[in-house]
PDB file of N, CA and C in Angstrom:
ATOM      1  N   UNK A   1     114.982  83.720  87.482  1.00  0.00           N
ATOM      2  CA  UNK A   1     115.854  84.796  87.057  1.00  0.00           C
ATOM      3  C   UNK A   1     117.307  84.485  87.417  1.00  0.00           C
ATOM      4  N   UNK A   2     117.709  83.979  88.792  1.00  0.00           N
ATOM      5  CA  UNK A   2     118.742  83.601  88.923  1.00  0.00           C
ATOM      6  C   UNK A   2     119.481  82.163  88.289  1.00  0.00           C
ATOM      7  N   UNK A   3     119.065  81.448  88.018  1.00  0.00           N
ATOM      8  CA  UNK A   3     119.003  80.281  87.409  1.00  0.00           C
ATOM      9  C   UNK A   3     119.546  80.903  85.865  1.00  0.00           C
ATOM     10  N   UNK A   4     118.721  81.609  84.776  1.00  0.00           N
ATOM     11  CA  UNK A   4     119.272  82.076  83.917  1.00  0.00           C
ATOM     12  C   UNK A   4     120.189  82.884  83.993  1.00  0.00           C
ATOM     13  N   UNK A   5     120.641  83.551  85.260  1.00  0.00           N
ATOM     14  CA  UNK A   5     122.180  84.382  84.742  1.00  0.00           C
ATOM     15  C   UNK A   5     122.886  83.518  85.557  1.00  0.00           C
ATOM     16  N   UNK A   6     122.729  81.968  85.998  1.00  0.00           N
ATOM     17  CA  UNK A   6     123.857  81.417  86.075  1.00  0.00           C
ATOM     18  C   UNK A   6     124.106  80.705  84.917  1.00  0.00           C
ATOM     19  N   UNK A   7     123.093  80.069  84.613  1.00  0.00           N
ATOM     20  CA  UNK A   7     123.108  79.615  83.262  1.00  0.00           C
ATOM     21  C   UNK A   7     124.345  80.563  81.980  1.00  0.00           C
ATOM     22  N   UNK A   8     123.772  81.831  81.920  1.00  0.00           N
ATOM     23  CA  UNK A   8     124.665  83.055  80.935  1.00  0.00           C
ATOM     24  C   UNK A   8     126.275  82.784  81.488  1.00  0.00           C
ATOM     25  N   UNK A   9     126.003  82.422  82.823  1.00  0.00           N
ATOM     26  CA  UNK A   9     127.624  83.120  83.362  1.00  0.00           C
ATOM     27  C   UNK A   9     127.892  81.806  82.976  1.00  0.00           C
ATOM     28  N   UNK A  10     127.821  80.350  82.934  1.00  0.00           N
ATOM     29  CA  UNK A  10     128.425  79.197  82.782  1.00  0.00           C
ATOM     30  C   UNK A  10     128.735  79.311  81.052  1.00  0.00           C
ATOM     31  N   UNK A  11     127.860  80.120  80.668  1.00  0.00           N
ATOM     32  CA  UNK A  11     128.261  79.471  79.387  1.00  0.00           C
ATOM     33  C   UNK A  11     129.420  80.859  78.859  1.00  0.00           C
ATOM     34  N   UNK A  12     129.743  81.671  79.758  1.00  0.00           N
ATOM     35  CA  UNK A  12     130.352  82.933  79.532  1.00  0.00           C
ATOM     36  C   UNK A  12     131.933  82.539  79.731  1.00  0.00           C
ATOM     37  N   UNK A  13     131.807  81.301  80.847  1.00  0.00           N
ATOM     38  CA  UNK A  13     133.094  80.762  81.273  1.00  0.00           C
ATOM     39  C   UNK A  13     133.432  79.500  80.450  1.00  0.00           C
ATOM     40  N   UNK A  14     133.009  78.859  79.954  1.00  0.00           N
ATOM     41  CA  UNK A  14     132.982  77.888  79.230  1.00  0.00           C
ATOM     42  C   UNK A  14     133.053  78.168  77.900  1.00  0.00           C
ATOM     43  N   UNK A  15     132.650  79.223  77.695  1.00  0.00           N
ATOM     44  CA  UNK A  15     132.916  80.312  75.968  1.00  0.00           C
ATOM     45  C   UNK A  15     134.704  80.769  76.246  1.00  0.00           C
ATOM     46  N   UNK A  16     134.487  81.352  76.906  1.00  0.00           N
ATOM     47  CA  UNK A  16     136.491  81.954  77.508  1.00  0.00           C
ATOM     48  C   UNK A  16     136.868  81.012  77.497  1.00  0.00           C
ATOM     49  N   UNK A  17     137.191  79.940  78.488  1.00  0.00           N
ATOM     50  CA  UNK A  17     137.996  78.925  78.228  1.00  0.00           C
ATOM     51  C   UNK A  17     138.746  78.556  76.956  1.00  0.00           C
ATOM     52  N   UNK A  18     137.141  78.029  76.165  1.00  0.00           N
ATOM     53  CA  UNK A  18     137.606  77.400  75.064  1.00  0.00           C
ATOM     54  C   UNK A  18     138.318  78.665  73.962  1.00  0.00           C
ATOM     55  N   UNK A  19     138.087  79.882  74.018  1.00  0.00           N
ATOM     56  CA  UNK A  19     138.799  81.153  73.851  1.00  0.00           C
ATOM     57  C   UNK A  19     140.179  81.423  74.089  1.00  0.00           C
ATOM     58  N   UNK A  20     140.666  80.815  75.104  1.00  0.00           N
ATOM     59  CA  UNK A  20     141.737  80.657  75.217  1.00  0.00           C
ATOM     60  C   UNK A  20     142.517  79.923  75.379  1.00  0.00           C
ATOM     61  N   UNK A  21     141.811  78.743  74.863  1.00  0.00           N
ATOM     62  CA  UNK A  21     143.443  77.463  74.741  1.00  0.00           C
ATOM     63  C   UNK A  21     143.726  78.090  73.445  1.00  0.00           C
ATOM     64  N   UNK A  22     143.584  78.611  72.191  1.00  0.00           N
ATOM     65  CA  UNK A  22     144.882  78.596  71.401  1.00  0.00           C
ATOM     66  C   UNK A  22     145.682  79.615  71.736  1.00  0.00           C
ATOM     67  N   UNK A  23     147.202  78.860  70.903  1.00  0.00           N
ATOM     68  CA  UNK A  23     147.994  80.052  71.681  1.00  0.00           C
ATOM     69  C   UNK A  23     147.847  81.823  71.084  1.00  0.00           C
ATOM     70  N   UNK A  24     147.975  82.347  72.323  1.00  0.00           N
ATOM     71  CA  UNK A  24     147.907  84.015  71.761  1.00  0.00           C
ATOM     72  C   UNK A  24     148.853  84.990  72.781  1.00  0.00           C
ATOM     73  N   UNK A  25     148.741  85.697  72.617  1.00  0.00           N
ATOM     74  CA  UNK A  25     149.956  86.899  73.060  1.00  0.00           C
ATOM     75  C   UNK A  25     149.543  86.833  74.573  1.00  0.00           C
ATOM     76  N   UNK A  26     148.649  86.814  75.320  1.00  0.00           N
ATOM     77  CA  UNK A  26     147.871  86.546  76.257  1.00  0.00           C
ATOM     78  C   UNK A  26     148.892  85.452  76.992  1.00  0.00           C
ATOM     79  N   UNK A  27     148.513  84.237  76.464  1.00  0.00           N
ATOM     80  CA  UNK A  27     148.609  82.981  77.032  1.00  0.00           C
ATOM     81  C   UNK A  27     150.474  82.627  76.865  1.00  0.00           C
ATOM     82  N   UNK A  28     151.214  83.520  76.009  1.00  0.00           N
ATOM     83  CA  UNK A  28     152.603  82.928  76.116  1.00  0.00           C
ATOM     84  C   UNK A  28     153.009  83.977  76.886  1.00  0.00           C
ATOM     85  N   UNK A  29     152.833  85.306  76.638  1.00  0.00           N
ATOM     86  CA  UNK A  29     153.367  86.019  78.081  1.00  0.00           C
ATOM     87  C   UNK A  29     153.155  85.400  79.263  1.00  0.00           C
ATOM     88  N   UNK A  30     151.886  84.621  79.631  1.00  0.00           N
ATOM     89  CA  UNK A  30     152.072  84.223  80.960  1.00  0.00           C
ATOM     90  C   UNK A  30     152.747  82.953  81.143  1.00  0.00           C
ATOM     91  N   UNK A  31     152.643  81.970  80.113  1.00  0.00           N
ATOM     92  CA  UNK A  31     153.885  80.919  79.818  1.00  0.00           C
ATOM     93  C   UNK A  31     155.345  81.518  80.176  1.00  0.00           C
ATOM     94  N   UNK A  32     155.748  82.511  79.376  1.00  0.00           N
ATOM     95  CA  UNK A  32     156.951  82.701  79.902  1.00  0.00           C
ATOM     96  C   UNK A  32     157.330  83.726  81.056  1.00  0.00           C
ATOM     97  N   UNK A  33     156.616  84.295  81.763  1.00  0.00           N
ATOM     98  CA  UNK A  33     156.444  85.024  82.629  1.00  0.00           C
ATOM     99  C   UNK A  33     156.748  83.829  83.798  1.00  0.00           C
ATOM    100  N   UNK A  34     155.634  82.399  83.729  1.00  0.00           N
ATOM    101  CA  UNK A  34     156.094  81.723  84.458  1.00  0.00           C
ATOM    102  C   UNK A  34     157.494  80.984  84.353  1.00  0.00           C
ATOM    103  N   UNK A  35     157.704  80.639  83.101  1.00  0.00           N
ATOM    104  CA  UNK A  35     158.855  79.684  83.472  1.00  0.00           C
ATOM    105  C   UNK A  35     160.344  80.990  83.706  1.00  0.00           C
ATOM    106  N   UNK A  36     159.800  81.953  83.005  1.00  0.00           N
ATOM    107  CA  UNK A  36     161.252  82.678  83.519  1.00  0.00           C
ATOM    108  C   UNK A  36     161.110  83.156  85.003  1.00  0.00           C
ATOM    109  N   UNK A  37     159.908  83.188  85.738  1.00  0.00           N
ATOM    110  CA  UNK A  37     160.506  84.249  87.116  1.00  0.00           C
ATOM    111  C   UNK A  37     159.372  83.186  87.954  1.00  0.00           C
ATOM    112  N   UNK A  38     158.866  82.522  87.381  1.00  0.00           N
ATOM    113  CA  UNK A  38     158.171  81.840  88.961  1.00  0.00           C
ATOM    114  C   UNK A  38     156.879  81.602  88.417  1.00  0.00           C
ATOM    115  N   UNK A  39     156.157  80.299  88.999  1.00  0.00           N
ATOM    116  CA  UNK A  39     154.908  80.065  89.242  1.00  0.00           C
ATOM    117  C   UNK A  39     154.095  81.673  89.485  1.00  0.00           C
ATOM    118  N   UNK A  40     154.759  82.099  90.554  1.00  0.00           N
ATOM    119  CA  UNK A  40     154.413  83.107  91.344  1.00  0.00           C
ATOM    120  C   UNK A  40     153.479  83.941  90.667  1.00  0.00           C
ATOM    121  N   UNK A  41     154.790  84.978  89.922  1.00  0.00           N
ATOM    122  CA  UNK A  41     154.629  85.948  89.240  1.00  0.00           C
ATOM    123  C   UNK A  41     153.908  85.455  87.500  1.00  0.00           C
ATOM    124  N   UNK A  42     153.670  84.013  87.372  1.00  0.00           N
ATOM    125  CA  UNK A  42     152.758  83.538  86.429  1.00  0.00           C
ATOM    126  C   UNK A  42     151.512  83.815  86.332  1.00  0.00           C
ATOM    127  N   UNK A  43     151.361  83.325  87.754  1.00  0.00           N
ATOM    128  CA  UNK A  43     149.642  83.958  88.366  1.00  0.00           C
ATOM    129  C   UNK A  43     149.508  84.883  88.572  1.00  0.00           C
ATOM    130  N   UNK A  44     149.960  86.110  89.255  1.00  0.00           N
ATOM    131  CA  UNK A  44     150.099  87.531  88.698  1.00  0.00           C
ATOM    132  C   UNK A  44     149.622  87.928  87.609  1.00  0.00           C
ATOM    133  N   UNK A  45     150.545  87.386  86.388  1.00  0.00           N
ATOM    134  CA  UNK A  45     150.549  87.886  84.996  1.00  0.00           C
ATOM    135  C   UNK A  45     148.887  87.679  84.587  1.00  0.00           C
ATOM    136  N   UNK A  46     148.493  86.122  84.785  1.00  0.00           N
ATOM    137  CA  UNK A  46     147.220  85.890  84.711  1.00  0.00           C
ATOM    138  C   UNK A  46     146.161  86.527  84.697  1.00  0.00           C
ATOM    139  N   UNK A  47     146.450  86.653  86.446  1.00  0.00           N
ATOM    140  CA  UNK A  47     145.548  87.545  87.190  1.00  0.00           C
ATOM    141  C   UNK A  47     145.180  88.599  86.577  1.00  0.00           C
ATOM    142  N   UNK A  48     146.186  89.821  86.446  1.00  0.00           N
ATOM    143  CA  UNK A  48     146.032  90.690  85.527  1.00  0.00           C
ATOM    144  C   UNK A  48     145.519  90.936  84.259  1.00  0.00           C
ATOM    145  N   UNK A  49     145.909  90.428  83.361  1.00  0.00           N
ATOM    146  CA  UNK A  49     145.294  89.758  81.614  1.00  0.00           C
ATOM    147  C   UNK A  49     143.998  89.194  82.296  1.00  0.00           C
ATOM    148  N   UNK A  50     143.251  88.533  83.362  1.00  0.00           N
ATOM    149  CA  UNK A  50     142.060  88.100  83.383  1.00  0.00           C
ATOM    150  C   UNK A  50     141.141  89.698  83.754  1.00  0.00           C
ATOM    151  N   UNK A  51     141.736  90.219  84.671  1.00  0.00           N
ATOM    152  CA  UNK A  51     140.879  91.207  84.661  1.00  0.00           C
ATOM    153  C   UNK A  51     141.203  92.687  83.858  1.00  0.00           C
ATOM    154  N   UNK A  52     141.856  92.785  83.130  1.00  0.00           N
ATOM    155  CA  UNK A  52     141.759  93.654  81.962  1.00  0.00           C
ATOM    156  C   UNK A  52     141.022  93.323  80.740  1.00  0.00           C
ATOM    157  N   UNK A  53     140.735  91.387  80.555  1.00  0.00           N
ATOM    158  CA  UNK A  53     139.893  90.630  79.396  1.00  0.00           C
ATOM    159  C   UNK A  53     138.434  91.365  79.740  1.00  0.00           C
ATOM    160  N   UNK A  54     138.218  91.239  81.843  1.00  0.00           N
ATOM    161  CA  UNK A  54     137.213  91.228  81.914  1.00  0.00           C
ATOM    162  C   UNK A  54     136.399  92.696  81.573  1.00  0.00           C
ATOM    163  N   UNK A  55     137.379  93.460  82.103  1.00  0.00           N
ATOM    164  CA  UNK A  55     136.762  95.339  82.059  1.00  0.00           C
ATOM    165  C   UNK A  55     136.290  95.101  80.318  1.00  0.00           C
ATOM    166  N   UNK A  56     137.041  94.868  79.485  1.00  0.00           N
ATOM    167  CA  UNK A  56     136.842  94.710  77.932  1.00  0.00           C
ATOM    168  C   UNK A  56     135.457  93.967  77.960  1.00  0.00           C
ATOM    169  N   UNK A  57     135.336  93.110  78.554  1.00  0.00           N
ATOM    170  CA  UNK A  57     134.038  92.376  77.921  1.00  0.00           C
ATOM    171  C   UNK A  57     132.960  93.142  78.529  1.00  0.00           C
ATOM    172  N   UNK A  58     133.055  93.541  79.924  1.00  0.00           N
ATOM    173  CA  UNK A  58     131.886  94.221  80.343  1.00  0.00           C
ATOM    174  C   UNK A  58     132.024  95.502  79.866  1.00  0.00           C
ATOM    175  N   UNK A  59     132.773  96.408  79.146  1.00  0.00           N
ATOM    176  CA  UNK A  59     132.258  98.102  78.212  1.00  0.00           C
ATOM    177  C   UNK A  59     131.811  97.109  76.732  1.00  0.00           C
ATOM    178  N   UNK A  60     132.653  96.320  76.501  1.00  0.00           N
ATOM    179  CA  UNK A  60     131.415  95.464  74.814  1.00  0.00           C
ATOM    180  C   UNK A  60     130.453  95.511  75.195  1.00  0.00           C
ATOM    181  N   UNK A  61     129.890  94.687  76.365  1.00  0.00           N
ATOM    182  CA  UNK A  61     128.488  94.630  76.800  1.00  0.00           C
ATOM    183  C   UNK A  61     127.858  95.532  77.134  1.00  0.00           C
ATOM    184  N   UNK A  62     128.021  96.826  77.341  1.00  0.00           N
ATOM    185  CA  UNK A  62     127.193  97.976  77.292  1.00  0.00           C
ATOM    186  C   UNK A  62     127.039  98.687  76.085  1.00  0.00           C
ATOM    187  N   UNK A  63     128.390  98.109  75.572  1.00  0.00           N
ATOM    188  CA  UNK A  63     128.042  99.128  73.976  1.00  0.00           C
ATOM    189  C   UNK A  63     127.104  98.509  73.136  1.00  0.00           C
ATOM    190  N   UNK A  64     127.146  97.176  72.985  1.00  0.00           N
ATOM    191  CA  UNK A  64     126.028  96.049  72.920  1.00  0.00           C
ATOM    192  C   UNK A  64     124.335  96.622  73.191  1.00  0.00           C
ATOM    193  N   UNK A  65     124.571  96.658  74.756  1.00  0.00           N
ATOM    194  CA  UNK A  65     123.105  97.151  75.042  1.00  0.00           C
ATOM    195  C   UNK A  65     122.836  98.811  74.370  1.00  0.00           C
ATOM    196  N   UNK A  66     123.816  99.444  74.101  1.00  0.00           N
ATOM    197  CA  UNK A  66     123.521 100.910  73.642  1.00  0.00           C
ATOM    198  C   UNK A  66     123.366 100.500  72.519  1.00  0.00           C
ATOM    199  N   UNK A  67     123.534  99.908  71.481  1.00  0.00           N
ATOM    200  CA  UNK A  67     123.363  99.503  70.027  1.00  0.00           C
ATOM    201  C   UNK A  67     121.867  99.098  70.379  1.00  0.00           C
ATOM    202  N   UNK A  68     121.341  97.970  70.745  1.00  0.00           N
ATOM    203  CA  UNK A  68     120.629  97.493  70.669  1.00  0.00           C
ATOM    204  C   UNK A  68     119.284  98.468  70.810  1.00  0.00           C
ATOM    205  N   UNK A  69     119.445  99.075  72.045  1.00  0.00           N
ATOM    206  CA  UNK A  69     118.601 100.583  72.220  1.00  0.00           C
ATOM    207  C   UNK A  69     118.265 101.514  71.231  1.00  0.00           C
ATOM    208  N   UNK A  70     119.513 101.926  70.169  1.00  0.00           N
ATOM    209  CA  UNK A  70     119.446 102.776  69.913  1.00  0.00           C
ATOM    210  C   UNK A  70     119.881 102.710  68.581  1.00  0.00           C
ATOM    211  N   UNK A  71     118.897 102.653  67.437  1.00  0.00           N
ATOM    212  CA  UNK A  71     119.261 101.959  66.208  1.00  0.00           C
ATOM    213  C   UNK A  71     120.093 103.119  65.249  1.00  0.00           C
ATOM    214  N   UNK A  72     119.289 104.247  65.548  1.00  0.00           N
ATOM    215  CA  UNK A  72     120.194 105.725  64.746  1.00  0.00           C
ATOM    216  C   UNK A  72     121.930 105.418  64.993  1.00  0.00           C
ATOM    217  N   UNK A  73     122.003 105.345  66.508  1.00  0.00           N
ATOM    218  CA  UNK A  73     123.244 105.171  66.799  1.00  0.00           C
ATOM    219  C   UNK A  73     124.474 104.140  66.008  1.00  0.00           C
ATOM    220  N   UNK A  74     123.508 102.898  65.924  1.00  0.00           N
ATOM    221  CA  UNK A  74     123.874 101.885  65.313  1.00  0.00           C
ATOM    222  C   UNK A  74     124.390 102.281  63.577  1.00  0.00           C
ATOM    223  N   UNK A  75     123.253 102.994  63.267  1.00  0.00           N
ATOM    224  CA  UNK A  75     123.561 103.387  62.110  1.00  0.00           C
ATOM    225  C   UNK A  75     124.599 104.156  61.524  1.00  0.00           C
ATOM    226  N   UNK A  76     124.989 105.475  62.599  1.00  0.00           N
ATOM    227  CA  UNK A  76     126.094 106.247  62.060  1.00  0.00           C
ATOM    228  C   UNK A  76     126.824 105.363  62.778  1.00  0.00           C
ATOM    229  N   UNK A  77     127.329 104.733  63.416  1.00  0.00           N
ATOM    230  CA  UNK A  77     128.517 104.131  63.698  1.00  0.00           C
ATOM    231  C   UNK A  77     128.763 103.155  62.258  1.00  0.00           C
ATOM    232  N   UNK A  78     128.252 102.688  61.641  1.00  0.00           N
ATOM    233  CA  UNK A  78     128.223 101.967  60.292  1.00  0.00           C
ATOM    234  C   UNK A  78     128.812 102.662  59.786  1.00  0.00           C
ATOM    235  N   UNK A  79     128.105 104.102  59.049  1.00  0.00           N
ATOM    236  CA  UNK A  79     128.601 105.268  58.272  1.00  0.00           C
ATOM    237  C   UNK A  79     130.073 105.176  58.527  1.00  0.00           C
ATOM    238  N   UNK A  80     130.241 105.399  60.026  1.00  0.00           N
ATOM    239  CA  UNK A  80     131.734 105.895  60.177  1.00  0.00           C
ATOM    240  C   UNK A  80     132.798 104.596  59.749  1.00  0.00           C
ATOM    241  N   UNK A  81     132.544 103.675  60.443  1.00  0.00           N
ATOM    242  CA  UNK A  81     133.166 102.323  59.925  1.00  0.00           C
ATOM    243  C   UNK A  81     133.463 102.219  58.194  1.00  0.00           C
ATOM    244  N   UNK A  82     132.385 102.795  57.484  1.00  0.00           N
ATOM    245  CA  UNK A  82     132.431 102.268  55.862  1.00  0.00           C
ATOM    246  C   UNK A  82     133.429 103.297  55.672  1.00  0.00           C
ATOM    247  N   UNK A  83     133.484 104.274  56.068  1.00  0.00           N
ATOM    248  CA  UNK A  83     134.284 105.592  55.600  1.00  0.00           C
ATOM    249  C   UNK A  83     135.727 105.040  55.984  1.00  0.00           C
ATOM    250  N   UNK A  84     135.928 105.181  57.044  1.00  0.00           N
ATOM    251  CA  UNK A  84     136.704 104.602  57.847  1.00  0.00           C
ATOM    252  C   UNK A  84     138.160 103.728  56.629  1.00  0.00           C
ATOM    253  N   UNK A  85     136.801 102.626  56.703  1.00  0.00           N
ATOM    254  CA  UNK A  85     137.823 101.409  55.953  1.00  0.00           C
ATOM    255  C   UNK A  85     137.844 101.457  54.285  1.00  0.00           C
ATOM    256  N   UNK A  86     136.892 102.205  53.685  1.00  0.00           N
ATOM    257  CA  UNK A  86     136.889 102.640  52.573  1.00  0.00           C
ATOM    258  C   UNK A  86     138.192 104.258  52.291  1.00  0.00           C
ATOM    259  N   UNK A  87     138.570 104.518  53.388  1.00  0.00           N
ATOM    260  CA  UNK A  87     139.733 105.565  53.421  1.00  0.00           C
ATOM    261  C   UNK A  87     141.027 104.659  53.662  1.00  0.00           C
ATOM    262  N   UNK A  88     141.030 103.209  54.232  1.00  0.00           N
ATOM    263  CA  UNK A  88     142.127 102.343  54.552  1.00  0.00           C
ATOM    264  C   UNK A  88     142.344 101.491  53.391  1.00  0.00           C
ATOM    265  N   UNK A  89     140.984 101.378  52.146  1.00  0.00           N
ATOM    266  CA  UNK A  89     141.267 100.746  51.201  1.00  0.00           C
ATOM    267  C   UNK A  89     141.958 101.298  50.101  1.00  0.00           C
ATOM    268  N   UNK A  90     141.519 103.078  49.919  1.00  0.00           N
ATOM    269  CA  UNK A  90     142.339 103.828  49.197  1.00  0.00           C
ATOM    270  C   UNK A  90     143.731 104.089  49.460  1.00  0.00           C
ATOM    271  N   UNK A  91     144.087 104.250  50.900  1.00  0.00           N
ATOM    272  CA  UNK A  91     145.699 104.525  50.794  1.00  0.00           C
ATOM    273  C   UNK A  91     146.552 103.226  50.621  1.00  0.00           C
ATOM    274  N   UNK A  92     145.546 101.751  50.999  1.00  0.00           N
ATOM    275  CA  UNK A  92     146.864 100.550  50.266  1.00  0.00           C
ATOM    276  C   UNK A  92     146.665 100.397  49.341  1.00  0.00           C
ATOM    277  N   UNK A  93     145.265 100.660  48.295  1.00  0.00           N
ATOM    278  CA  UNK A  93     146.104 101.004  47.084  1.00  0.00           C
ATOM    279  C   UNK A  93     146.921 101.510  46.211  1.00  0.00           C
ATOM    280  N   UNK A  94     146.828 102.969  46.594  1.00  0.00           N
ATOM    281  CA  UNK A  94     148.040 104.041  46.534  1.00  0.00           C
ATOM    282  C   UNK A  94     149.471 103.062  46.853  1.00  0.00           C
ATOM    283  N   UNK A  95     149.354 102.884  48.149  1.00  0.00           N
ATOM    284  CA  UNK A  95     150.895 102.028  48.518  1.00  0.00           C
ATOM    285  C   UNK A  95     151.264 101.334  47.784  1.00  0.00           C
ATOM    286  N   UNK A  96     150.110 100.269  47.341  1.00  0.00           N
ATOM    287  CA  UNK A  96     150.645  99.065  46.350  1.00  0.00           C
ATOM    288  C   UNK A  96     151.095  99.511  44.968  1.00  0.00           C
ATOM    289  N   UNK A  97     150.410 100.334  44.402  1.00  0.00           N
ATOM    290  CA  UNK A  97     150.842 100.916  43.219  1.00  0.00           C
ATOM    291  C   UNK A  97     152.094 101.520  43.021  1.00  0.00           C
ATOM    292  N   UNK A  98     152.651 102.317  44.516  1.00  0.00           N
ATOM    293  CA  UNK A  98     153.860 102.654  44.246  1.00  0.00           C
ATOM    294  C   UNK A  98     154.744 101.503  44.089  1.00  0.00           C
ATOM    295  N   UNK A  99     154.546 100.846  45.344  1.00  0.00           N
ATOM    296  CA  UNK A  99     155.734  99.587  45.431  1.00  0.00           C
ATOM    297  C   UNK A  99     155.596  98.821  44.192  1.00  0.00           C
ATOM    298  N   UNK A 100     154.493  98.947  43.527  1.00  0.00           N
ATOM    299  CA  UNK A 100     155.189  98.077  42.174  1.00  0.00           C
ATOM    300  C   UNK A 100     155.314  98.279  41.242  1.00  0.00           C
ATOM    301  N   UNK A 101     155.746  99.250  41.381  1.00  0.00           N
ATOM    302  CA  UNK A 101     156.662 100.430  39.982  1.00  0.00           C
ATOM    303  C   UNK A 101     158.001  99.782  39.535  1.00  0.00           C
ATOM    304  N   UNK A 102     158.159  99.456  38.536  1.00  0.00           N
ATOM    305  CA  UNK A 102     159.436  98.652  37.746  1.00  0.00           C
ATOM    306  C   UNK A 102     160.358  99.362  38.485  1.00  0.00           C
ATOM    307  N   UNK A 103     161.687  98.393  39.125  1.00  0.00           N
ATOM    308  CA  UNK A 103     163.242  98.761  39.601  1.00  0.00           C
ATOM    309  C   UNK A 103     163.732  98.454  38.694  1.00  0.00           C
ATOM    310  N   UNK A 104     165.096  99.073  39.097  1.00  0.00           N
ATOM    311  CA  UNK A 104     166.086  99.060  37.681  1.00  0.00           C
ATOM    312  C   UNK A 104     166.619  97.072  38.176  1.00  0.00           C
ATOM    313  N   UNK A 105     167.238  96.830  36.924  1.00  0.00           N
ATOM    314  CA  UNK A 105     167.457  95.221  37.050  1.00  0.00           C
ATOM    315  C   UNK A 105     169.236  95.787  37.634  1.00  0.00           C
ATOM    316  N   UNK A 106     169.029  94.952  38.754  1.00  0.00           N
ATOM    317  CA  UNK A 106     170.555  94.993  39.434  1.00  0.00           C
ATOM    318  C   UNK A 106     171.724  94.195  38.592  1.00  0.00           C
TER     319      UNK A 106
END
């Protein structure tokens, strides 16, 4: 048993890693966090962004296990999602249609 959740956790750290070499909003704030005010306050910045990544991954992972439990659940959360983005597909079309209404020629 222990053997497999070291196993999970190696490949949990070795999944992140490779997660975060490209660059992202993450990784240049703490780039320039370091070169403008210090090594110091680099690792700080880190520090922080590592454990706010982490609280995020461990509530996924319960919502995960509540999905998995609980398939009704699973289901209206779908519902709401299709609605959702099927209400985000109607207003950019609306948008687009306005914006491309003939201007007068300057």
């Amino acid at each position: 048993m222990l053997s497999q959740w070291l196993l999970l956790f190696s490949y949990g750290i070795a999944l992140s890693f490779i997660g975060s070499l490209p660059f992202g909003i993450i990784n240049m704030t703490v780039a320039e966090t370091t070169v403008r005010k210090g090594f110091g306050a680099g690792v700080w910045v880190a520090v922080g962004a590592s454990v706010v990544e982490f609280i995020q991954v461990l509530v996924s992972l319960k919502l995960i296990g509540l999905f998995v439990e609980n398939s009704r659940l699973e289901k209206i959360f779908d519902l709401i999602a299709l609605l959702v983005f099927l209400g985000l597909a109607i207003i950019s079309f609306r948008n687009a249609r306005k914006e491309a209404s003939p201007r007068e020629a300057q």
